[in-house]
Protein backbone atom coordinates (compact mmCIF):
# COMPACT_ATOMS: atom_id res chain seq x y z
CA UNK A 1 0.00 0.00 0.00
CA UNK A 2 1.31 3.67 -0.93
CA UNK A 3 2.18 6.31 1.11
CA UNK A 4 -0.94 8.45 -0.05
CA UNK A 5 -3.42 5.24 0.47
CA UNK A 6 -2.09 5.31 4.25
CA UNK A 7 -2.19 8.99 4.77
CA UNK A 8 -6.07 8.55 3.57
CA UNK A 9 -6.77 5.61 5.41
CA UNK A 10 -5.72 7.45 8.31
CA UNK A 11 -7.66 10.87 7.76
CA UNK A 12 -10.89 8.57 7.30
CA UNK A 13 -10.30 7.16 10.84
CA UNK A 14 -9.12 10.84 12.24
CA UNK A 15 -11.99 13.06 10.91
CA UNK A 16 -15.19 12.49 13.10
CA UNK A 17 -18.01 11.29 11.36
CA UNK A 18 -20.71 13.63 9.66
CA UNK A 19 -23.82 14.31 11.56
CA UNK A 20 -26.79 12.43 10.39
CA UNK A 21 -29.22 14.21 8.76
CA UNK A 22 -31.70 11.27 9.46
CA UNK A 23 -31.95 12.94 13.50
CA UNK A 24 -32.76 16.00 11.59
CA UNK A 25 -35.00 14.62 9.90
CA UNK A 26 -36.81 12.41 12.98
CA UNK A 27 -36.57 15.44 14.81
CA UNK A 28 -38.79 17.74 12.92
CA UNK A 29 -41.40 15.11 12.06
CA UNK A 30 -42.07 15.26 15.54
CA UNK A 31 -42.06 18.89 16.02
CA UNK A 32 -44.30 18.88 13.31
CA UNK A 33 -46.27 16.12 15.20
CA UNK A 34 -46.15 18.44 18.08
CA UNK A 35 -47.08 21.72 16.55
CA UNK A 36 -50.71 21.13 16.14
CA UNK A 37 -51.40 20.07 20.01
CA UNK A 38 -52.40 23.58 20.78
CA UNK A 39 -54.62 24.23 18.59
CA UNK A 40 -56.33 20.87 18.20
CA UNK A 41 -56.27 20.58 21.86
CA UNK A 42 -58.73 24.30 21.43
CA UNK A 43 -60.85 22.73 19.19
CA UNK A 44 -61.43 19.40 21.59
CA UNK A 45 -62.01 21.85 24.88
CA UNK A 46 -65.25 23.09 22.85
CA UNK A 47 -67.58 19.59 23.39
CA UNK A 48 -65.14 17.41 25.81
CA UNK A 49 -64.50 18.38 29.39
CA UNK A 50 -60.49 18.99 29.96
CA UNK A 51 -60.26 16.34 32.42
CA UNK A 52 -61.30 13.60 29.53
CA UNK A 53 -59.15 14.85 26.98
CA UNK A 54 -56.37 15.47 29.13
CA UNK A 55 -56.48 11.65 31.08
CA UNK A 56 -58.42 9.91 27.97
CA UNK A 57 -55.99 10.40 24.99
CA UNK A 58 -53.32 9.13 27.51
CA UNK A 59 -55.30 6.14 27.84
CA UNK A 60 -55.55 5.29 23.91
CA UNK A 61 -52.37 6.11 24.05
CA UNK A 62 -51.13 3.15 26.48
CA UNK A 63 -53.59 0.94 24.68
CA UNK A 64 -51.47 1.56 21.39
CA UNK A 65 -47.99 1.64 23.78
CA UNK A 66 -48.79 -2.36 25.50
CA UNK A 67 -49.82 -3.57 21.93
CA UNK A 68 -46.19 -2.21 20.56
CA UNK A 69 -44.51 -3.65 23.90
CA UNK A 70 -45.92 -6.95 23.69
CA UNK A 71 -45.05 -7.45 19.60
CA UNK A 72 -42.04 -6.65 19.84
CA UNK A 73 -41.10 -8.43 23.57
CA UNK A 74 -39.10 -4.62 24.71
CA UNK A 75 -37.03 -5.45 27.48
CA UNK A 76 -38.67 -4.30 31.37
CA UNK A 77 -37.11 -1.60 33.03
CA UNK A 78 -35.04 -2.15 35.84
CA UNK A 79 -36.58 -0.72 39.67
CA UNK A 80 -34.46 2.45 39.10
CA UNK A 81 -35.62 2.60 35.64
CA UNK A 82 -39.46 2.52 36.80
CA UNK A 83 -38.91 5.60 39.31
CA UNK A 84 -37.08 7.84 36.66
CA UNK A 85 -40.07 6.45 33.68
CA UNK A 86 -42.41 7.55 36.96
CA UNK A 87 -41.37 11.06 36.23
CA UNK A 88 -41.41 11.04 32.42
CA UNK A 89 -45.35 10.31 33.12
CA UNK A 90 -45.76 13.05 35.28
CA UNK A 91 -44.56 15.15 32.95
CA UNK A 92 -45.38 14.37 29.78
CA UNK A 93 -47.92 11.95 29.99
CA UNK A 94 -50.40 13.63 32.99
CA UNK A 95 -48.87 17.10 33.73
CA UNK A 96 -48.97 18.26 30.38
CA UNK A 97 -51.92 17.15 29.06
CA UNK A 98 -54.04 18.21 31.84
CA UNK A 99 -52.67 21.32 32.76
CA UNK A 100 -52.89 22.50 28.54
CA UNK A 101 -56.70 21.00 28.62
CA UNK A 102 -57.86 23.13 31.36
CA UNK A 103 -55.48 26.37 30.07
CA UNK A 104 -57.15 25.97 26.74
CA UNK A 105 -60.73 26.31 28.11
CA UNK A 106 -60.02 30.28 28.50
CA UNK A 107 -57.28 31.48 25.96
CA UNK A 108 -56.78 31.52 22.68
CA UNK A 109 -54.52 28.88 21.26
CA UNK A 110 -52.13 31.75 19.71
CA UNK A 111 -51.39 32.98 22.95
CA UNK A 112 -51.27 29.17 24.67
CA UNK A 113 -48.41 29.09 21.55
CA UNK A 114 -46.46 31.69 22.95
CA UNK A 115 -46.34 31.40 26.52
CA UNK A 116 -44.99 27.79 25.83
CA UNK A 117 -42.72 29.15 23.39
CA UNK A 118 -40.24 28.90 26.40
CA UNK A 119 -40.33 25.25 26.48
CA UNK A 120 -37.06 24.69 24.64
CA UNK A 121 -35.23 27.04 27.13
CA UNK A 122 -36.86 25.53 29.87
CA UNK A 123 -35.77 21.84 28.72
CA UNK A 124 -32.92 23.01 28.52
CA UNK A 125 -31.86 24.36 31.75
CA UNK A 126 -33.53 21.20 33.56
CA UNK A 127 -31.00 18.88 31.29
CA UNK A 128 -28.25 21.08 32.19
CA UNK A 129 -29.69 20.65 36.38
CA UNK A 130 -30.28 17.09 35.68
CA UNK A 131 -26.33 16.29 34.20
CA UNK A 132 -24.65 18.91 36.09
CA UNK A 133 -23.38 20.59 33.44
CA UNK A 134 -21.46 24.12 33.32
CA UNK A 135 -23.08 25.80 30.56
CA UNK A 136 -21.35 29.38 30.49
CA UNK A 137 -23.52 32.85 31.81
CA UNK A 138 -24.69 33.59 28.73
CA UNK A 139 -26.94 30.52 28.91
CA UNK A 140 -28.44 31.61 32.88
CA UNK A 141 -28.90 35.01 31.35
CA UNK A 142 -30.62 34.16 28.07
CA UNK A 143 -32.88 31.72 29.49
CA UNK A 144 -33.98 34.03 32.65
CA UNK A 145 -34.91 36.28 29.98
CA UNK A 146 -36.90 34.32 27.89
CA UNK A 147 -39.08 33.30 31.25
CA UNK A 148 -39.23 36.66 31.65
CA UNK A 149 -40.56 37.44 28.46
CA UNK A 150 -43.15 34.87 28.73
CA UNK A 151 -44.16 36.11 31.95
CA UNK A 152 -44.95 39.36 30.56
CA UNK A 153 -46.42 38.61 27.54
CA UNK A 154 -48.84 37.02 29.47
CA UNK A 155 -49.13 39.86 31.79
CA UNK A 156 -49.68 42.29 29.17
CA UNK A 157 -52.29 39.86 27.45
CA UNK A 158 -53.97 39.37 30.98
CA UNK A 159 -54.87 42.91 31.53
CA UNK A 160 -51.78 43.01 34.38
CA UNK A 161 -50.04 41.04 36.58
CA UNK A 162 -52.87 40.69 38.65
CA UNK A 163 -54.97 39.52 35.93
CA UNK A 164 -52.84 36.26 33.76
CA UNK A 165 -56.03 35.11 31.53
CA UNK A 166 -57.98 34.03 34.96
CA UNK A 167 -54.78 31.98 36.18
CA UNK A 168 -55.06 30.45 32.46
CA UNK A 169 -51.24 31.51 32.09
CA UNK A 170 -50.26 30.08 35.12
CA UNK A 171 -51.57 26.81 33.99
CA UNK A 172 -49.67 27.28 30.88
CA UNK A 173 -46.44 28.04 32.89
CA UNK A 174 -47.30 24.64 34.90
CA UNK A 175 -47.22 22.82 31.83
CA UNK A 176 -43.80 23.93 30.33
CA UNK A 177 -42.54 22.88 33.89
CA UNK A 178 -43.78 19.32 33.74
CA UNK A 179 -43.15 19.06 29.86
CA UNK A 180 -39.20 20.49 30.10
CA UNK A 181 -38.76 17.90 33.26
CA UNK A 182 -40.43 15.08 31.02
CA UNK A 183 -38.50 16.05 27.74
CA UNK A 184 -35.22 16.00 29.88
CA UNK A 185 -35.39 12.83 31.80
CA UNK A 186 -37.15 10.85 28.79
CA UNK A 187 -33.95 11.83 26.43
CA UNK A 188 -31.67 10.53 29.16
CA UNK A 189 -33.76 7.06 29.37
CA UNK A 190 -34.17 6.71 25.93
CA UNK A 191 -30.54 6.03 25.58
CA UNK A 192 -30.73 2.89 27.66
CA UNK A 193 -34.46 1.74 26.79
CA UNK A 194 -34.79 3.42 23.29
CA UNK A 195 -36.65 5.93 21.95
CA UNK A 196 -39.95 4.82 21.64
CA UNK A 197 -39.87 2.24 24.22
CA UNK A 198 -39.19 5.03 27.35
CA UNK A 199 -42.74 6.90 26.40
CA UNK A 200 -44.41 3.57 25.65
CA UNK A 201 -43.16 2.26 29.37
CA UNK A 202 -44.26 6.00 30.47
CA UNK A 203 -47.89 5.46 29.07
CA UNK A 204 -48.21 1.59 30.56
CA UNK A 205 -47.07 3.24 33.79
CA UNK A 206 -49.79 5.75 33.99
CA UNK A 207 -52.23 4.42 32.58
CA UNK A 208 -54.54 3.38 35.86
CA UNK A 209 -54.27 6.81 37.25
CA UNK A 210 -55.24 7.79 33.75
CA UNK A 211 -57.97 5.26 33.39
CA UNK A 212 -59.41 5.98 37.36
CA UNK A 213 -59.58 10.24 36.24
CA UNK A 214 -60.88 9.45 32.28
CA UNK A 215 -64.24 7.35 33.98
CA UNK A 216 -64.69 9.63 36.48
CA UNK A 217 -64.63 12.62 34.17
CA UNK A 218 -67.00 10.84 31.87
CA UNK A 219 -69.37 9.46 34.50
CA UNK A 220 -69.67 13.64 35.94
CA UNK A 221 -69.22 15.20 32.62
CA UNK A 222 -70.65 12.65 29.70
CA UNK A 223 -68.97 13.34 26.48
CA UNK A 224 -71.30 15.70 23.73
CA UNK A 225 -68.68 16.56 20.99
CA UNK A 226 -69.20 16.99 17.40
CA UNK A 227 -67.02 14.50 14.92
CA UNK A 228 -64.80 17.39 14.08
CA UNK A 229 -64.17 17.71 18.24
CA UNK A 230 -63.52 13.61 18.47
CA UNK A 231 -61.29 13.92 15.64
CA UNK A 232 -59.47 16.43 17.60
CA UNK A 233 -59.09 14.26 20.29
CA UNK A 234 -57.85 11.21 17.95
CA UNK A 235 -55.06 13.42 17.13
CA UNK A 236 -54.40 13.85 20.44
CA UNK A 237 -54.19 10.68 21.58
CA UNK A 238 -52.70 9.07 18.73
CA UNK A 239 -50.31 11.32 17.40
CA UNK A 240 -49.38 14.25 20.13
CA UNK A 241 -49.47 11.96 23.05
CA UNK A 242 -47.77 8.50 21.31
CA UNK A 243 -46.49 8.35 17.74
CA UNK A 244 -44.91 11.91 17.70
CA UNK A 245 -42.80 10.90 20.45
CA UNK A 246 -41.26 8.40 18.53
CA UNK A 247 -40.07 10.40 16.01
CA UNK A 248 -38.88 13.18 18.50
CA UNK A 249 -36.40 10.77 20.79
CA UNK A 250 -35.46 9.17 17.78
CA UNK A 251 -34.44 12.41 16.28
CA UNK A 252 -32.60 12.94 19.52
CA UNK A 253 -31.09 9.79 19.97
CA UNK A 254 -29.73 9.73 16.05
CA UNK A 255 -28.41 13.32 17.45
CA UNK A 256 -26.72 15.09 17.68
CA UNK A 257 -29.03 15.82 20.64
CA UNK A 258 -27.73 19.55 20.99
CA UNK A 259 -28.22 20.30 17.14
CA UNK A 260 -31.66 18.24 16.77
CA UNK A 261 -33.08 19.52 20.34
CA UNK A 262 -32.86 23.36 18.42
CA UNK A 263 -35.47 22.00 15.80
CA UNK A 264 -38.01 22.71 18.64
CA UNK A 265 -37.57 26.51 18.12
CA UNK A 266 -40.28 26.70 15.06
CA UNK A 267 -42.69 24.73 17.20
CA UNK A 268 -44.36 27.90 18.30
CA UNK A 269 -44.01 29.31 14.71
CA UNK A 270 -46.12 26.36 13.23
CA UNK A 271 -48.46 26.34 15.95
CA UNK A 272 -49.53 30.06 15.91
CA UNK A 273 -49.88 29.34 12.02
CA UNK A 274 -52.28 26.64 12.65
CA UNK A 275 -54.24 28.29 14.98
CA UNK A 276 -54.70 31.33 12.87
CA UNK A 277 -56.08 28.85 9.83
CA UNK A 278 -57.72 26.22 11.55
CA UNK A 279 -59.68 28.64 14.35
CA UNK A 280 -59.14 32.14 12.42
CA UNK A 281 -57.17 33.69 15.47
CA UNK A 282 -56.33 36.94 14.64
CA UNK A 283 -52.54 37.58 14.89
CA UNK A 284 -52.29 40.90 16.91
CA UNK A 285 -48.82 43.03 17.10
CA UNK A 286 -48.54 42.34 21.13
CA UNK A 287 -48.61 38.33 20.02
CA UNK A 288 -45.93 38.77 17.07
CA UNK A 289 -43.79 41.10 19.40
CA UNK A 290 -43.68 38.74 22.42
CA UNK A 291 -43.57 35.57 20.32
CA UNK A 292 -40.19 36.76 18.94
CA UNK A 293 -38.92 37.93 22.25
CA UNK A 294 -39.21 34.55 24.12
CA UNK A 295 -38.56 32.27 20.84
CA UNK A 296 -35.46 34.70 20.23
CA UNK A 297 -34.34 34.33 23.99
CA UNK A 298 -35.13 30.40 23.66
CA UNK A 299 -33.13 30.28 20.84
CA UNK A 300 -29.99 32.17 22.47
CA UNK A 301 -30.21 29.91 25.48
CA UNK A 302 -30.28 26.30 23.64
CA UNK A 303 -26.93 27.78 20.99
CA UNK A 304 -25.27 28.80 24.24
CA UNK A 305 -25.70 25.74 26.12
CA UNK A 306 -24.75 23.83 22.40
CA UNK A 307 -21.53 25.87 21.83
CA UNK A 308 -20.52 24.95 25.87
């Protein structure tokens, strides 16, 4: 073999590899997936009480999950594994859910879009307290503004601080909480259960607690919703709540997970342009000004914690 066959051979094994456009790719199908919860989640609220939608699609959900468990024979999680897949429910599969359902019952889906707009951010900083990470200033900064932003958007919106959309907001702010605490601990599981398998553990795991609040919701409230409201809710349970999350940890678990993770920053793009042409919100200046505040601040804190 020649010199210049060696010095090649050796580049090819020196160079890191290329970073695979196929978590990219996983990555957005599931913002995509994710982008219509919002507004969808508006248009169930009008004929099915919160508490249904918010505990029912979870349980269609963990039908789907034990049917893809039991095909395929996954693997059960370890004791330790069951605690931290205890707090992946909370958060994504109950806290979420429930919290948006009853938000959604009072405000408009375009501003639901932007006061989550700080989701990425707020995943963000819970990864970096989960790992212990030392992400530089610029990352504490940028993310304590975007909060900040949020928080007044919502206060402005609200009619004052005294006044966030009849606590709506702080519902809202709730959710973003459980969500960034479920988004962070579910990436870290995923890499020793898999993607798909942590959220269809999450589902099995929650799904008597779901099961218990769906039949009592239905037995108080009985469900009156037009098809176009049940298809909502299929969406919902189908899509937002299972199948989306297997594209998103896949995304994240091709990675890298610092590069697909910023995909999440047009989520609140495509959901305000859903809402405006599937429930004819208006758009107003306030909602475009604070949108970019806290999706620019999001966007400064995830690059800053990336480039650390």
């Amino acid at each position: 073999m020649s010199r210049q066959s060696n010095a090649i051979e050796v580049s090819r094994q020196v160079l890191p590899p290329a970073p695979a456009a196929g978590g990219l790719l996983w990555g957005s199908l599931g913002v995509l997936a994710f982008s219509f919860t919002v507004p969808l989640t508006r248009i169930a609220v009008g004929g099915l009480a919160p508490l249904f939608i918010g505990s029912g699609r979870a349980v269609v959900a963990a039908v789907l999950a034990a049917l893809a468990l039991r095909v395929t024979r996954a693997a059960r999680p370890t004791s330790r594994q069951w605690l931290r897949l205890a707090v992946v429910a909370g958060g994504v599969v109950a806290g979420f859910p429930l919290l948006t359902s009853f938000a959604l019952t009072s405000t408009p889906a375009v501003h639901g879009a932007v006061v989550i707009a700080v989701l990425p951010a707020a995943t963000a900083v819970t990864a970096v307290l989960r790992t212990g990470e030392r992400p530089p200033t610029t990352f504490w900064v940028t993310a304590a503004i975007g909060a900040g932003a949020a928080v007044a958007f919502a206060a402005v919106q609200g009619g004052g601080a005294g006044g966030l959309h009849h606590a709506a907001d702080l519902l809202l702010l709730g959710a973003v909480a459980a969500a960034a605490i479920g988004y962070a601990e579910g990436g870290l599981l995923a890499r020793e259960l898999g993607s798909w398998q942590t959220i269809s553990w999450a589902l099995v795991l929650a799904s008597p607690a779901m099961l218990a609040l769906t039949l009592v919701s239905a037995v108080s409230t009985p469900p009156a919703a037009t098809a176009g409201q049940w298809a909502a809710f299929g969406y919902l349970a189908v899509v937002s709540t299972f199948l989306g999350f297997f594209a998103w940890y896949r995304g994240l678990g091709i990675g890298p997970m610092t590069r697909v993770s910023q995909v999440q920053l047009v989520q609140p793009v495509l959901t305000i342009t859903w809402a405006a042409l599937l429930l004819g919100e208006p758009l107003t200046a306030t909602t475009a000004v604070g949108g970019l505040l806290v999706i620019g601040s999001a966007a400064l804190a995830v690059r800053s914690r990336t480039r650390s």
